[in-house]
N, C-alpha and C. Protein backbone atom coordinates (compact mmCIF):
# COMPACT_ATOMS: atom_id res chain seq x y z
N UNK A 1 -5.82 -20.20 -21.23
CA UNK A 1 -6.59 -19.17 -20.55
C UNK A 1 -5.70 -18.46 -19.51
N UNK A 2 -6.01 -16.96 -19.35
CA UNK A 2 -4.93 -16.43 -18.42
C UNK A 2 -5.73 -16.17 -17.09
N UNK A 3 -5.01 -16.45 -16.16
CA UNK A 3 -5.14 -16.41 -14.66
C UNK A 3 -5.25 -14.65 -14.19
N UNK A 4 -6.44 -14.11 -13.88
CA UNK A 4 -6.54 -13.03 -13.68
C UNK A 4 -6.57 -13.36 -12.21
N UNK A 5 -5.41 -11.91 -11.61
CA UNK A 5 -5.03 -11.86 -9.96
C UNK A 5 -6.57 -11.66 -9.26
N UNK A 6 -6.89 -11.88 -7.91
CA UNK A 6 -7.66 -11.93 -6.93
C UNK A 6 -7.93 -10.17 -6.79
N UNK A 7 -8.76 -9.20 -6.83
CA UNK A 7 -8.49 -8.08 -6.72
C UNK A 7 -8.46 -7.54 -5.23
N UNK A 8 -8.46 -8.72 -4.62
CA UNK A 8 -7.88 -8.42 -2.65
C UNK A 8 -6.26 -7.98 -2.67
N UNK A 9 -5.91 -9.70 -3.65
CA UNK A 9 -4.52 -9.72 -3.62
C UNK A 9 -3.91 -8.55 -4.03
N UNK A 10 -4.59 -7.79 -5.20
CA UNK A 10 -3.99 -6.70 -6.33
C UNK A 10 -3.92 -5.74 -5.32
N UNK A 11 -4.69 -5.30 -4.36
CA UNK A 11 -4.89 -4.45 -3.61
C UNK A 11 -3.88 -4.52 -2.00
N UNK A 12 -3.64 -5.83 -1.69
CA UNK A 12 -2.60 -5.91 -1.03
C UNK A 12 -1.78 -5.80 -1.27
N UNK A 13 -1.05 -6.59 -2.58
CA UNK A 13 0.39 -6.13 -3.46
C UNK A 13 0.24 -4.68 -3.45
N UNK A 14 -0.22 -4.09 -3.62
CA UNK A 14 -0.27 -2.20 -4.50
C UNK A 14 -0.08 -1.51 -2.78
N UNK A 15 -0.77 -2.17 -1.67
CA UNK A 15 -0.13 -1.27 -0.14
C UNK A 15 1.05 -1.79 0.23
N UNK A 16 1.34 -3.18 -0.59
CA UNK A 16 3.08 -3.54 0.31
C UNK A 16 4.06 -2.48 -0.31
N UNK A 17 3.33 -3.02 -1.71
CA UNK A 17 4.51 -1.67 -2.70
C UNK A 17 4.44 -0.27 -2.00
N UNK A 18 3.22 0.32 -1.32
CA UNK A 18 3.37 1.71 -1.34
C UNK A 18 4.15 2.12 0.27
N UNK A 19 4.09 0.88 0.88
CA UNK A 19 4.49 0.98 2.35
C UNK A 19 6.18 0.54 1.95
N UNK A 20 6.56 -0.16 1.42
CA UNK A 20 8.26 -0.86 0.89
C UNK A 20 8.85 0.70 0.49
N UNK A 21 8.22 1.58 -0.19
CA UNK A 21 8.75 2.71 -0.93
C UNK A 21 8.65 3.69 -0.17
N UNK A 22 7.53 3.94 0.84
CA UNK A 22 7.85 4.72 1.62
C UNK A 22 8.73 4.56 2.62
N UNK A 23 9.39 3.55 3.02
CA UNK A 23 10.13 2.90 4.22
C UNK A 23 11.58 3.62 3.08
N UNK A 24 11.58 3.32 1.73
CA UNK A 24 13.07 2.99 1.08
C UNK A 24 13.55 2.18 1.06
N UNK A 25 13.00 0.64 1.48
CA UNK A 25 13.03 -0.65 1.18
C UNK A 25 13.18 -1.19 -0.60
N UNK A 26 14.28 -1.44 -0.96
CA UNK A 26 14.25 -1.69 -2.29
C UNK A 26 13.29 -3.51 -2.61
N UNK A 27 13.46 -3.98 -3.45
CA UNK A 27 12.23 -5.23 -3.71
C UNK A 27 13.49 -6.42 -3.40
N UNK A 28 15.08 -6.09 -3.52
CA UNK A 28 15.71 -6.46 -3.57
C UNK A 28 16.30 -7.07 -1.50
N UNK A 29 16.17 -5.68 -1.27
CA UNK A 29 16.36 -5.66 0.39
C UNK A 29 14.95 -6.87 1.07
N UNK A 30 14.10 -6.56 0.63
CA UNK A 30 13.00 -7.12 1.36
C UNK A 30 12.64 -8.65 0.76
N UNK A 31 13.10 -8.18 -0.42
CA UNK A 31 12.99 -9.80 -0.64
C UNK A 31 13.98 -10.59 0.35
N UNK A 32 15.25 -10.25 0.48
CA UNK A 32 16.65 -10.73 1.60
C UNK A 32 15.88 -10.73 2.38
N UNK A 33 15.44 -9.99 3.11
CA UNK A 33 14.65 -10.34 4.79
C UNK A 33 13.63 -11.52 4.77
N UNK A 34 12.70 -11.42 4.07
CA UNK A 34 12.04 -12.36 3.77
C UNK A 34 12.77 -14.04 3.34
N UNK A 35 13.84 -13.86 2.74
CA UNK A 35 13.90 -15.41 2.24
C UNK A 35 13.59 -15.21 0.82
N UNK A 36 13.50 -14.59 -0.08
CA UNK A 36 12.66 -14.36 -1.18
C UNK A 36 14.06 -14.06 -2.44
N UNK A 37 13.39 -14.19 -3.74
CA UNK A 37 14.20 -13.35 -4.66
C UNK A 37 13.29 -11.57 -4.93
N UNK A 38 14.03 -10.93 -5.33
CA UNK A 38 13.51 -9.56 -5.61
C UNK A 38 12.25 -10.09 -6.72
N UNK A 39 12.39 -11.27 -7.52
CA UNK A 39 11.02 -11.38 -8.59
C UNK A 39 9.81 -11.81 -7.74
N UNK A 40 10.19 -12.41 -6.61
CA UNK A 40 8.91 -13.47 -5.71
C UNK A 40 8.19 -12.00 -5.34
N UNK A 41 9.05 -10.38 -4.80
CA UNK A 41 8.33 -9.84 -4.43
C UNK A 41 7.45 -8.90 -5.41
N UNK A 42 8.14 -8.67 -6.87
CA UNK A 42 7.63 -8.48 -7.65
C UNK A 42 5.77 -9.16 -7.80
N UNK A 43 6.21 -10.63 -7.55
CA UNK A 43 4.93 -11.21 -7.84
C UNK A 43 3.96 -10.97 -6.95
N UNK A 44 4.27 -10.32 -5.50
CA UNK A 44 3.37 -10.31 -4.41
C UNK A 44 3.03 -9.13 -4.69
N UNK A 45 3.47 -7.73 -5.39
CA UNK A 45 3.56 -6.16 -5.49
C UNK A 45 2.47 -6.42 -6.18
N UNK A 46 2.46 -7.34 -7.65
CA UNK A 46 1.36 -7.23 -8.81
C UNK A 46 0.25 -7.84 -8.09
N UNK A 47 0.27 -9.21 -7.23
CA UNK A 47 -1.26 -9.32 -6.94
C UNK A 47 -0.93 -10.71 -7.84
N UNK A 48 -0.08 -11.19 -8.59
CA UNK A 48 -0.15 -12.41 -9.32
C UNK A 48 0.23 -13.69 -7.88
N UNK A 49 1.00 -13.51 -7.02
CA UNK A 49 1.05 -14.45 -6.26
C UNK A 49 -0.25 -14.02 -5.00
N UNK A 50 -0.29 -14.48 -3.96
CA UNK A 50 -1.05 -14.01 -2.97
C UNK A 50 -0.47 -14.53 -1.72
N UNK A 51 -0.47 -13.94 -0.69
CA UNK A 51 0.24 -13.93 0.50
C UNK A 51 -0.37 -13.98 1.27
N UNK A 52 0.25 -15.30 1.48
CA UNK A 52 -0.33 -16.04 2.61
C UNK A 52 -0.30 -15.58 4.08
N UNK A 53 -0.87 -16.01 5.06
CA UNK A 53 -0.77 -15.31 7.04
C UNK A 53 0.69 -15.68 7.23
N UNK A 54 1.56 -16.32 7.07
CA UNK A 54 2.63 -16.46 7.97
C UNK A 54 3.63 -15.41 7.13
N UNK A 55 3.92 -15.46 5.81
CA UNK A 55 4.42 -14.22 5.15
C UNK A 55 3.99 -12.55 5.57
N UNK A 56 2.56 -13.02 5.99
CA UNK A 56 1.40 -11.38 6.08
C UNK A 56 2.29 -10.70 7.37
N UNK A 57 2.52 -11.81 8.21
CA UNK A 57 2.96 -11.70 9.48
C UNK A 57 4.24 -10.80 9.43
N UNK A 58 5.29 -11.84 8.54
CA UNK A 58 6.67 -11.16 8.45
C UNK A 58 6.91 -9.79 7.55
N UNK A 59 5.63 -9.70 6.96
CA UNK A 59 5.71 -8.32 6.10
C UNK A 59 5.56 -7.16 7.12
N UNK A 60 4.72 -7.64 8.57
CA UNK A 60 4.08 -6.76 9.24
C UNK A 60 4.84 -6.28 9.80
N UNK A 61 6.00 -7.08 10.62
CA UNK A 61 7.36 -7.42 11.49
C UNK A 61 8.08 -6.15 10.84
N UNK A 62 8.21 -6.80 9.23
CA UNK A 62 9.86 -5.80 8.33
C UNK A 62 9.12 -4.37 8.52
N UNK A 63 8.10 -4.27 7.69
CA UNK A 63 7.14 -3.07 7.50
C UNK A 63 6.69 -2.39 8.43
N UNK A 64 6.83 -2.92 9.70
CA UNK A 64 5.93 -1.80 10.88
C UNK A 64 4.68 -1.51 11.05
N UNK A 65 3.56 -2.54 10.14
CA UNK A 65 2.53 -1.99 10.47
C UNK A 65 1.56 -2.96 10.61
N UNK A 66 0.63 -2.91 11.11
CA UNK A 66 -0.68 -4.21 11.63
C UNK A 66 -0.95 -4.64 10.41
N UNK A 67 -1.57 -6.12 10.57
CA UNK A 67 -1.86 -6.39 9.29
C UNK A 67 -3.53 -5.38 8.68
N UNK A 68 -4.04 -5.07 9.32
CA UNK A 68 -5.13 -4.24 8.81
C UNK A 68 -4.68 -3.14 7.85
N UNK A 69 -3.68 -2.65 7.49
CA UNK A 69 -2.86 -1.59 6.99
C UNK A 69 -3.20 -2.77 5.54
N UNK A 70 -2.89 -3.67 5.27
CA UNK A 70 -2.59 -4.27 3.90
C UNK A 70 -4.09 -4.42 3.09
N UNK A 71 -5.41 -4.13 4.06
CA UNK A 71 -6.60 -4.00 3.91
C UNK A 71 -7.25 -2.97 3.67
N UNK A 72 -6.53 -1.58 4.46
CA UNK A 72 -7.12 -0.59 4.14
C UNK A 72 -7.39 0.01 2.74
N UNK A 73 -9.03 0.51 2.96
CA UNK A 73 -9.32 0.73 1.58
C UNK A 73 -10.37 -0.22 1.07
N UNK A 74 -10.51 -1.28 1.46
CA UNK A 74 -11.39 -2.59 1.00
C UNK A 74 -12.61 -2.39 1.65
N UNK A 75 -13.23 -1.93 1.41
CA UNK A 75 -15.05 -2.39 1.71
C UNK A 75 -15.40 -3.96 1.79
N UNK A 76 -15.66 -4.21 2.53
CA UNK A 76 -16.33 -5.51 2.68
C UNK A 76 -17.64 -5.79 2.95
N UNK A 77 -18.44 -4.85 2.11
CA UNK A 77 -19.69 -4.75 2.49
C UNK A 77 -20.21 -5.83 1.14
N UNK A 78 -20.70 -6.81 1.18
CA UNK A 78 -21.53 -7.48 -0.21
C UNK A 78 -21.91 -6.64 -1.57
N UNK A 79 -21.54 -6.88 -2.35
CA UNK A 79 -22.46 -6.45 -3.53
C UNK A 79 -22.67 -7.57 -4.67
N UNK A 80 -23.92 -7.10 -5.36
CA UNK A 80 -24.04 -7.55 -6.47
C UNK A 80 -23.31 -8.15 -7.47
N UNK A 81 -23.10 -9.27 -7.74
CA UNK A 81 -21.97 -9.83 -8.95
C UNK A 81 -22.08 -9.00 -9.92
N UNK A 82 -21.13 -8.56 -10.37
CA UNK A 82 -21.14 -7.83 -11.91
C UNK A 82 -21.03 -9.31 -12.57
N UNK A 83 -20.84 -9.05 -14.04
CA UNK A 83 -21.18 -9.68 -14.96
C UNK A 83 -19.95 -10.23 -14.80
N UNK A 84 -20.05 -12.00 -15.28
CA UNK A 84 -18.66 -12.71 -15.56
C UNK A 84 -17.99 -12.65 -14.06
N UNK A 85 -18.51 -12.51 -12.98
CA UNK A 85 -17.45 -12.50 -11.56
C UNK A 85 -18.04 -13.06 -10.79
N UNK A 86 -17.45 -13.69 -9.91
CA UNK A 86 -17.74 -14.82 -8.85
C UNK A 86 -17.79 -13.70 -7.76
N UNK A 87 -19.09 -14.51 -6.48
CA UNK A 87 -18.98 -13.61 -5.60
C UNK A 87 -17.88 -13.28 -4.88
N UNK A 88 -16.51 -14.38 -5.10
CA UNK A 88 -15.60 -14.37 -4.46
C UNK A 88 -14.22 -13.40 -4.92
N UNK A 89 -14.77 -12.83 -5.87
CA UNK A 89 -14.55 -11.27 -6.69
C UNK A 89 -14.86 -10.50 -6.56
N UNK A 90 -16.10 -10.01 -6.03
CA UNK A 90 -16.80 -8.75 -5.45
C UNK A 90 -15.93 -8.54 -4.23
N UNK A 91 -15.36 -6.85 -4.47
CA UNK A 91 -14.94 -6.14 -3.41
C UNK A 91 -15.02 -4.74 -4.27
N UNK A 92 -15.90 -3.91 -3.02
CA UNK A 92 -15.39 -2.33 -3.59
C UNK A 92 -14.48 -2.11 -2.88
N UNK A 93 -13.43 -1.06 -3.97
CA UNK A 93 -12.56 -0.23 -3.70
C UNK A 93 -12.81 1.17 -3.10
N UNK A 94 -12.45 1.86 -1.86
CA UNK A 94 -12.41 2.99 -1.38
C UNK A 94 -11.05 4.17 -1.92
N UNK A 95 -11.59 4.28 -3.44
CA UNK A 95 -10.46 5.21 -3.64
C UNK A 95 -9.75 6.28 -2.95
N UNK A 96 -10.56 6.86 -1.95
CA UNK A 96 -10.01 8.25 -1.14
C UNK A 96 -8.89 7.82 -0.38
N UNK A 97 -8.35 6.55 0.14
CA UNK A 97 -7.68 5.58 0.96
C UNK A 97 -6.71 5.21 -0.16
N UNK A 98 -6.46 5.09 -1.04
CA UNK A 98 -5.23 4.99 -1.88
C UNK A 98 -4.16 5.89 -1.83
N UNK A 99 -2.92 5.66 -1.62
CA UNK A 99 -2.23 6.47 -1.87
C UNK A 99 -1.48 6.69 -3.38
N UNK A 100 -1.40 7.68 -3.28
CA UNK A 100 -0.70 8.23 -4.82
C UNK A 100 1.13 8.16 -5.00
N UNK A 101 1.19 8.41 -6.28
CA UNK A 101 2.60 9.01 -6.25
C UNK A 101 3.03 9.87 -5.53
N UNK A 102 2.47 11.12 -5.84
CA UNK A 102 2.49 12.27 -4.94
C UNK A 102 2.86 12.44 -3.45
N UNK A 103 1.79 11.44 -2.98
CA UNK A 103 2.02 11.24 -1.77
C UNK A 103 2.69 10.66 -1.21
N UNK A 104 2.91 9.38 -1.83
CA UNK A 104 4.78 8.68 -1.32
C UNK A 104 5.82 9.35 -1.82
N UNK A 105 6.42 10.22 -2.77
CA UNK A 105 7.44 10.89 -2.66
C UNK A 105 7.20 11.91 -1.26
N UNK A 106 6.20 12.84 -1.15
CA UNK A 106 6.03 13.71 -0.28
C UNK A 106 6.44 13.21 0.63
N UNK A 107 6.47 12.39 1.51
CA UNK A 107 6.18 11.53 2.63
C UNK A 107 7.80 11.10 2.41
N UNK A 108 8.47 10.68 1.46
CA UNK A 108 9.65 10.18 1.39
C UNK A 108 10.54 11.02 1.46
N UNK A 109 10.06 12.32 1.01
CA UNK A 109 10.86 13.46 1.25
C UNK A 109 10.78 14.13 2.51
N UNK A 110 9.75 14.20 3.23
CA UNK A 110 9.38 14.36 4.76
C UNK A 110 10.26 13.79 5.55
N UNK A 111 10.43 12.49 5.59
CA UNK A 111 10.93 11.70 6.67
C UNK A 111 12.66 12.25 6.10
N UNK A 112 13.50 12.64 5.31
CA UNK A 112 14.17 12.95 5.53
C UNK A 112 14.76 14.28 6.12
N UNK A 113 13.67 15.20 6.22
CA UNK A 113 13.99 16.29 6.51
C UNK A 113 14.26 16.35 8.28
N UNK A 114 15.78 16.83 8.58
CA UNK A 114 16.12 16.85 9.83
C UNK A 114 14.99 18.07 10.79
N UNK A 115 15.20 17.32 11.92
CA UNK A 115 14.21 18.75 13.14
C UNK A 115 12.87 18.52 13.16
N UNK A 116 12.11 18.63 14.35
CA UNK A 116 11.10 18.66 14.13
C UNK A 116 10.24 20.02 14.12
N UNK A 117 11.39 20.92 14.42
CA UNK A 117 10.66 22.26 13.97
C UNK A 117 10.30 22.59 12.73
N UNK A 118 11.48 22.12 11.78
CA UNK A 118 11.30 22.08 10.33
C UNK A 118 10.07 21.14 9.79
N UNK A 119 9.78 19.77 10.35
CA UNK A 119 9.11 19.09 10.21
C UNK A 119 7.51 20.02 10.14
N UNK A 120 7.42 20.83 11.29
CA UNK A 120 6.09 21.34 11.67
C UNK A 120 5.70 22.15 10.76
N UNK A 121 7.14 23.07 10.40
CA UNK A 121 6.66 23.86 9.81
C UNK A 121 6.36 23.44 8.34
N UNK A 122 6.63 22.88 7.63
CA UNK A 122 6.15 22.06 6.20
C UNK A 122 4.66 21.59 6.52
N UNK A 123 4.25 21.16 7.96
CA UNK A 123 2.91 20.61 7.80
C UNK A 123 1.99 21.64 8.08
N UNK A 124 2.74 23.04 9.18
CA UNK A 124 2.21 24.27 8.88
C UNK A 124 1.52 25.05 8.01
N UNK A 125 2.80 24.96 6.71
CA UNK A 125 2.43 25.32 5.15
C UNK A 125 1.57 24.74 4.67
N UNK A 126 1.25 23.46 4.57
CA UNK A 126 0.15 22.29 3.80
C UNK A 126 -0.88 23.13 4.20
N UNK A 127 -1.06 22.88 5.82
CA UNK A 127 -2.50 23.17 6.14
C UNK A 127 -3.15 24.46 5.58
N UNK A 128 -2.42 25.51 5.78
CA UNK A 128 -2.21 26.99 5.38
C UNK A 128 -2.93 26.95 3.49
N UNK A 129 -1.76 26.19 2.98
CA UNK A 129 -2.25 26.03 1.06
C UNK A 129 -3.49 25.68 1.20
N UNK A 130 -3.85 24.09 1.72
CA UNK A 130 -5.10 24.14 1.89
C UNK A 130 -6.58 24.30 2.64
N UNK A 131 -6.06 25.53 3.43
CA UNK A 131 -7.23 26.20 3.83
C UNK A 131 -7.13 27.69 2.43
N UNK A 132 -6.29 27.82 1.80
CA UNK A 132 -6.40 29.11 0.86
C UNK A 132 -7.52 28.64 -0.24
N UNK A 133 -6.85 27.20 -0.37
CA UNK A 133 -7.32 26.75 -1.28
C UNK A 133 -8.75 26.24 -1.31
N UNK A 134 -9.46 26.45 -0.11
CA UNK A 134 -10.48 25.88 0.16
C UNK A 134 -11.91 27.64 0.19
N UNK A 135 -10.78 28.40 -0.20
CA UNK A 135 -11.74 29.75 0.27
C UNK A 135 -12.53 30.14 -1.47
């Protein structure tokens, strides 16, 4: 029988991955900081291992961000068992709180751009597209 991941865990793996890539942290680098091989972090990215508080901690340390960041997105409001799932499986997902491809290259390409005048003005333009786009 196959071991289907925790969908907390899946959901924590999927923000380390999207926070590691926006930093430019390879799986290889962070696994080194950690103590890890690049596959251990593989296994934490998919949601097949699950990560534990004292790891949560040092992810927070490398990564820069509270551990609430590895949560965002999770509803923790109760629901109804779907079929075949333990209550300890029930979690809705807040899709609007996901980040995309899109948005981690954007963002990866942002942080390199020198100046913060230049900076402004790119977030200038966004706002601008989408207020056009909103008429």
């Amino acid at each position: 029988m196959e071991h289907k991941p925790n969908p907390v865990d899946v959901h924590v793996g999927k923000r380390l991955r999207e926070r590691r890539s926006v930093l430019g942290i390879t799986q290889e680098k962070l696994g080194k900081e950690l103590g890890l091989t690049f596959q251990q972090v593989q296994k934490y990215e998919r949601g097949a291992n699950r990560v534990g508080a004292s790891r949560l901690f040092q992810l927070c340390r490398i990564l820069e961000v509270a551990p609430q960041y590895f949560f965002d997105g999770l509803s923790w409001k109760k629901s109804s068992p779907a079929p075949g799932m333990s209550d300890a499986d029930q979690v809705l997902f807040n899709g609007e709180k996901e980040m995309t491809r899109e948005v981690m290259k954007l963002v990866q390409a942002f942080r390199k751009i020198p100046g913060e005048k230049a900076r402004q003005g790119i977030i200038d333009l966004a706002k601008a597209l989408a207020a056009d786009a909103k008429k």
